[in-house]
C-alpha atoms as a PDB file:
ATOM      1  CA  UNK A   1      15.844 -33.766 -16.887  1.00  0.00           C
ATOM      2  CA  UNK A   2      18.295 -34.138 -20.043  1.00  0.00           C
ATOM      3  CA  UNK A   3      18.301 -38.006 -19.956  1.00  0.00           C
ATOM      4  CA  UNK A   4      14.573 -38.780 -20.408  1.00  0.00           C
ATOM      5  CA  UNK A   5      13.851 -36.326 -22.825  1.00  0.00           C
ATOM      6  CA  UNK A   6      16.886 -37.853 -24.532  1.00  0.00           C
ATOM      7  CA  UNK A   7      15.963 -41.323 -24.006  1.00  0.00           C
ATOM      8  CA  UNK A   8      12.648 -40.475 -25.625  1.00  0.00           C
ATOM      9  CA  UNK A   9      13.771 -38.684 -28.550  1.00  0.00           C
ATOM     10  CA  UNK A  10      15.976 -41.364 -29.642  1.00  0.00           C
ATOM     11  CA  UNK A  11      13.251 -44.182 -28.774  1.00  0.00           C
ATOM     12  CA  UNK A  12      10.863 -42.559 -31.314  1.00  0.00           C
ATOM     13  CA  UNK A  13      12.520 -43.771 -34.471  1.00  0.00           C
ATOM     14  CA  UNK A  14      12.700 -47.128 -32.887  1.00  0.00           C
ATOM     15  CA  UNK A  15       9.173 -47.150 -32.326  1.00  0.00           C
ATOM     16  CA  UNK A  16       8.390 -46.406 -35.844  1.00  0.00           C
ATOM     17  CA  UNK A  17      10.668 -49.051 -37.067  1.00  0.00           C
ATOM     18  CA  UNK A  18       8.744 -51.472 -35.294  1.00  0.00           C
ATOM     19  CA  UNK A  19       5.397 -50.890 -36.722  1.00  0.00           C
ATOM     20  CA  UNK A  20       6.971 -51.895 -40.239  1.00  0.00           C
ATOM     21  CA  UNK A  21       5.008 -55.540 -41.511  1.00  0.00           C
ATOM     22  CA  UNK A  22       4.908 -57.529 -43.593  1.00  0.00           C
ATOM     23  CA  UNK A  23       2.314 -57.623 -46.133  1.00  0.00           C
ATOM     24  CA  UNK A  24      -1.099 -59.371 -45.651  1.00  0.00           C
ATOM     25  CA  UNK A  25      -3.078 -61.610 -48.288  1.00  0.00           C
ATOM     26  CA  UNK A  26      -5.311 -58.880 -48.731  1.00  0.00           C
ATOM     27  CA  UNK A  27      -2.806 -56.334 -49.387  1.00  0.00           C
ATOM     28  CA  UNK A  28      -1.061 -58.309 -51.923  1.00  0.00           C
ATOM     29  CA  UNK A  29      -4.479 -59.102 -53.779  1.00  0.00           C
ATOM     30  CA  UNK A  30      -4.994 -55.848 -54.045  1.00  0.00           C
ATOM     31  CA  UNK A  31      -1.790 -55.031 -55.669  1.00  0.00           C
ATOM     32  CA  UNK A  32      -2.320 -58.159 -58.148  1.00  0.00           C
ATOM     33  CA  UNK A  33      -5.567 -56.369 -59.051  1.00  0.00           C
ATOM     34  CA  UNK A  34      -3.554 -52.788 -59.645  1.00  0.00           C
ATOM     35  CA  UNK A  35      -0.724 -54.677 -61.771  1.00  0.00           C
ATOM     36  CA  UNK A  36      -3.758 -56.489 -63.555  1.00  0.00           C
ATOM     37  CA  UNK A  37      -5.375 -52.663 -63.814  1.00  0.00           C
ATOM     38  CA  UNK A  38      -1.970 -51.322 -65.146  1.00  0.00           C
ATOM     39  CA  UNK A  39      -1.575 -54.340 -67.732  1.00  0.00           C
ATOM     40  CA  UNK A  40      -5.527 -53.573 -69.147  1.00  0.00           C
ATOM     41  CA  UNK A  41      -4.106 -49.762 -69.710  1.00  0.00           C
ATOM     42  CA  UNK A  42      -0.814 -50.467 -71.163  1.00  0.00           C
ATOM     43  CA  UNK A  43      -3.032 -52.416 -73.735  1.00  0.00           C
ATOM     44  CA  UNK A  44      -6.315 -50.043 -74.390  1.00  0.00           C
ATOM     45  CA  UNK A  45      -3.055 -47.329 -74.383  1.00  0.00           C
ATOM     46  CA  UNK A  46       0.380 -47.731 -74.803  1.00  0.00           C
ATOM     47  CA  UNK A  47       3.229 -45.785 -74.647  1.00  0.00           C
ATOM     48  CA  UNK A  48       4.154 -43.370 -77.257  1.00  0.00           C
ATOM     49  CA  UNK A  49       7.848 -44.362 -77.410  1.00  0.00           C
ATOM     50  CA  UNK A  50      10.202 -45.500 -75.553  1.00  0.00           C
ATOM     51  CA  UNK A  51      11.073 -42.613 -73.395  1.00  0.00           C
ATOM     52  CA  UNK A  52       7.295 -42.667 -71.949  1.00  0.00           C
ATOM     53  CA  UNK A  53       7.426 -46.940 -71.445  1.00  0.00           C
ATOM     54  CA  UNK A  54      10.766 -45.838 -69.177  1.00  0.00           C
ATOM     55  CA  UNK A  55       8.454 -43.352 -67.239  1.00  0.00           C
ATOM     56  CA  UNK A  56       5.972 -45.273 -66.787  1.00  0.00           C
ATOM     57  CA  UNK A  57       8.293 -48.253 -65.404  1.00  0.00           C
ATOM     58  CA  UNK A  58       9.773 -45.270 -63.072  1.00  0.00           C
ATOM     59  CA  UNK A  59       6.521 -44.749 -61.977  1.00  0.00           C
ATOM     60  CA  UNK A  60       5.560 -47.917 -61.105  1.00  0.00           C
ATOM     61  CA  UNK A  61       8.228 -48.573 -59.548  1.00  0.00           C
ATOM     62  CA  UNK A  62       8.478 -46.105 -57.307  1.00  0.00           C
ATOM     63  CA  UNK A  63       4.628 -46.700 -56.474  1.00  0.00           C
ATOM     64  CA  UNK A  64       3.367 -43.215 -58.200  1.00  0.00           C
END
């Protein structure tokens, strides 16, 4: 009874794994158009010093 449910919870992760992809032309129009979208704000308002630029940069990239 031990070795399925062990086989199980250590195929899991592996399972996950697998449904990782590469991204699709859709997908990276769409994050052309957010860049573009984060470009047109930087402009209309940009940072008030350096300290927010570097948050902003942190922000973007870590996708927030």
């Amino acid at each position: 009874m031990r070795l399925p449910l062990t086989i199980a919870l250590l195929g899991c992760p592996l399972l996950g794994l697998s449904a990782c992809h590469q991204p699709g032309p859709a997908e990276q129009a769409g994050q052309s158009i957010d860049k573009a979208g984060q470009s047109i704000a930087d402009t209309l308002n940009p940072p008030q010093g350096p300290a927010q630029a570097a948050g902003r940069k942190i922000d973007r990239a870590l996708e927030n």
